[in-house]
Each structure stands twice: as structure tokens, then as C-alpha cells.
C-alpha atoms as a PDB file:
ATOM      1  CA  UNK A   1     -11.023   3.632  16.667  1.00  0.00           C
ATOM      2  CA  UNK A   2      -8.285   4.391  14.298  1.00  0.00           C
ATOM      3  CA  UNK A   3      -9.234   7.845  13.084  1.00  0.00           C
ATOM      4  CA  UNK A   4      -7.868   9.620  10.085  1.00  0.00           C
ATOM      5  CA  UNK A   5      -5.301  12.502  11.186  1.00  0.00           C
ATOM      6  CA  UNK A   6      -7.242  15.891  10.604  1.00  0.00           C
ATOM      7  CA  UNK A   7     -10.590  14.634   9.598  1.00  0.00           C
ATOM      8  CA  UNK A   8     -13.368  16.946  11.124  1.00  0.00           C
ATOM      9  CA  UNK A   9     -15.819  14.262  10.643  1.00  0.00           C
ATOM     10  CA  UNK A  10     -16.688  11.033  13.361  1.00  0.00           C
ATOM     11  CA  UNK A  11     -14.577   7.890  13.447  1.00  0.00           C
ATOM     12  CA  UNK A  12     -17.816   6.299  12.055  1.00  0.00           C
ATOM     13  CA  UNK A  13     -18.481   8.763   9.443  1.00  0.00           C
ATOM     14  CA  UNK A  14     -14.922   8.818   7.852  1.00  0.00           C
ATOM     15  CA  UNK A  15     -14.297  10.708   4.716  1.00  0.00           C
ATOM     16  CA  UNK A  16     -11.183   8.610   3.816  1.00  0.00           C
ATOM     17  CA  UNK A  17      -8.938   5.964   4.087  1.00  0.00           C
ATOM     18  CA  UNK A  18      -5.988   5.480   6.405  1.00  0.00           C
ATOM     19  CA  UNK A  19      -3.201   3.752   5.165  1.00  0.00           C
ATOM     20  CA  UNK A  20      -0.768   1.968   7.522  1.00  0.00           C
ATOM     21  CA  UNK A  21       3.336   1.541   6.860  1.00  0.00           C
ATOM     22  CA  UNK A  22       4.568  -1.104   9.461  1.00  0.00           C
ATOM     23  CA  UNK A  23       4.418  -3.386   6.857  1.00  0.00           C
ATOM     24  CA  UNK A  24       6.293  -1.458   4.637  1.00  0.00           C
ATOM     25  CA  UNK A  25       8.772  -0.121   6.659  1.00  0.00           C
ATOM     26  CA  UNK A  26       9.426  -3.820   7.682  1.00  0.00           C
ATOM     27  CA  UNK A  27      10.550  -4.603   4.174  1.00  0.00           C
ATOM     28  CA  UNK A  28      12.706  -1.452   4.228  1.00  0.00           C
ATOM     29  CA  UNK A  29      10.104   0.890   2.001  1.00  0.00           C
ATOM     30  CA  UNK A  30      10.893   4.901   2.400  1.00  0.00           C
ATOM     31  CA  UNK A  31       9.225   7.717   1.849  1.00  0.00           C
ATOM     32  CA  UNK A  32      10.228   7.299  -2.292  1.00  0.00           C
ATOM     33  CA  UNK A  33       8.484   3.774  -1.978  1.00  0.00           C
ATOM     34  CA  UNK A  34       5.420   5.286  -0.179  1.00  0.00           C
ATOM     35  CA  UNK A  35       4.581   8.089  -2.409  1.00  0.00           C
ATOM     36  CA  UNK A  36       4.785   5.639  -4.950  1.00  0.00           C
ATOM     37  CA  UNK A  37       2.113   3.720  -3.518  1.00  0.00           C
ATOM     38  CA  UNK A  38      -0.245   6.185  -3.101  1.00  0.00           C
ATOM     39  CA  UNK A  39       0.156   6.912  -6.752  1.00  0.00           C
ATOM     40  CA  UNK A  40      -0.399   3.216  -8.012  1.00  0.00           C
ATOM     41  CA  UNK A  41      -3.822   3.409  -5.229  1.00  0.00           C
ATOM     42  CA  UNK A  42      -4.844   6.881  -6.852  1.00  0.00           C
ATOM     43  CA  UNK A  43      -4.048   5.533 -10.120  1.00  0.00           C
ATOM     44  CA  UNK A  44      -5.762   2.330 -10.106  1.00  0.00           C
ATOM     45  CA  UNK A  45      -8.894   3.739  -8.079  1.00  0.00           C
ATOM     46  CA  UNK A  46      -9.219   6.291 -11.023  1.00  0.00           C
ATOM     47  CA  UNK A  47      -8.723   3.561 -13.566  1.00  0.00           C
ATOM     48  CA  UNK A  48     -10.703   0.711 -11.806  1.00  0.00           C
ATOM     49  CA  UNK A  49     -12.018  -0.361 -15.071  1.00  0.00           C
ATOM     50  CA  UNK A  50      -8.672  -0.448 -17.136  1.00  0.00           C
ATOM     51  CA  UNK A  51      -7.824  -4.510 -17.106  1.00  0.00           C
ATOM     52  CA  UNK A  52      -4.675  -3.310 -18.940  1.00  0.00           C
ATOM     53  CA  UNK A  53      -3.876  -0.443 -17.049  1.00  0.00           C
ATOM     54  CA  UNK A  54      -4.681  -2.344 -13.837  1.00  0.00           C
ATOM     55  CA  UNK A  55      -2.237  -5.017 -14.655  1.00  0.00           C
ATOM     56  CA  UNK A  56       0.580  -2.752 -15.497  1.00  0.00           C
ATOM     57  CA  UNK A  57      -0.041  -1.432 -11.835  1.00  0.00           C
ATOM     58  CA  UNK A  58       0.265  -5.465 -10.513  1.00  0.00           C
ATOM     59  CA  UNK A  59       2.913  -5.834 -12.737  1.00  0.00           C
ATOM     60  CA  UNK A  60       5.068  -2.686 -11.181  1.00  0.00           C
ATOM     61  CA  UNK A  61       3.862  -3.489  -7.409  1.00  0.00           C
ATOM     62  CA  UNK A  62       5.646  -7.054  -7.942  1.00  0.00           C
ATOM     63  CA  UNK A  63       8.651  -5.666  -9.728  1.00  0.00           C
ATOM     64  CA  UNK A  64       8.925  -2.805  -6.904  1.00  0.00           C
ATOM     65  CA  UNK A  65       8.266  -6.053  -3.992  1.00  0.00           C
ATOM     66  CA  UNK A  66      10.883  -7.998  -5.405  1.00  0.00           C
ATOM     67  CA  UNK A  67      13.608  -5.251  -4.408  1.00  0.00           C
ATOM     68  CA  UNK A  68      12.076  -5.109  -0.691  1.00  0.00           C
ATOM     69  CA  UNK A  69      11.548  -8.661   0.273  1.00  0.00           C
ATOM     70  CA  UNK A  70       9.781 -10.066   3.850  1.00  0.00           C
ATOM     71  CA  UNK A  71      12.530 -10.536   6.269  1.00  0.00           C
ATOM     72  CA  UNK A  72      13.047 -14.330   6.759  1.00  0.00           C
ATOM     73  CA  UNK A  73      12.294 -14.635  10.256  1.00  0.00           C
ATOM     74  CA  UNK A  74       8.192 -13.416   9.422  1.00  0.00           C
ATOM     75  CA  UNK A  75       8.492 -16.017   6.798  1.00  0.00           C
ATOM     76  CA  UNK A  76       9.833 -19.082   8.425  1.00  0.00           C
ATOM     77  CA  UNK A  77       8.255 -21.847   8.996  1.00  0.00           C
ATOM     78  CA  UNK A  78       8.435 -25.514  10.501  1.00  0.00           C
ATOM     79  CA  UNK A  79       7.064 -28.558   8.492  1.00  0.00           C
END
């Protein structure tokens, strides 16, 4: 059970969503990077039906990924 911090509810009547940062903190994301997540998540959940605004989102998540690449060794590879 991975509960959210503070939620009075039970773990299987959750009133939000829990968002991880290993992965991000992998690729060298801070607390800048993260609180611009959450606003591209808040922005495209209130926006769900804007293709164009939605793909300016995918379009600054890429932009933002290219600065903070995987480390090579999660990416290698044998072949």
C-alpha cells in the first residue's frame, strides 16, 4: 500500500494521486524541475481536451528532458 501523505481517507479509497521522484532525481531534476511538473500535470489535466495546448505541454516536457538525460549505465545495452 503506497498511501498518499496526509490523506484521511483508506489506501483503497484514495482521494489523489501520488507522484514518485526516483526517476527524476536520477536524471538530476530539483525541486525547480518538480514544481514544474506538477504544473504541466495540473495544466494538461485541466486542458485534457486542448490538442494544441496538450502538445505545447509534450513539446516543453521533451525540451525540459533533453537538459536531464538517463544516465548511460540504465541505458546500456548488449546486442
Amino acid at each position: 500500500k503506497n498511501m498518499i501523505p496526509f490523506d484521511e481517507r483508506k489506501p483503497m479509497d484514495p482521494s489523489g494521486v501520488r507522484v514518485g521522484t526516483p526517476a527524476l532525481t536520477t536524471r538530476g531534476m530539483g525541486a525547480d524541475e518538480m514544481r514544474r511538473i506538477g504544473a504541466w500535470m495540473l495544466d494538461a489535466l485541466q486542458h485534457a481536451d486542448d490538442a494544441e495546448r496538450l502538445q505545447r505541454i509534450r513539446g516543453e516536457v521533451s525540451e525540459m528532458c533533453g537538459h536531464f538525460p538517463v544516465p548511460a549505465s540504465a541505458m546500456s545495452c548488449s546486442a
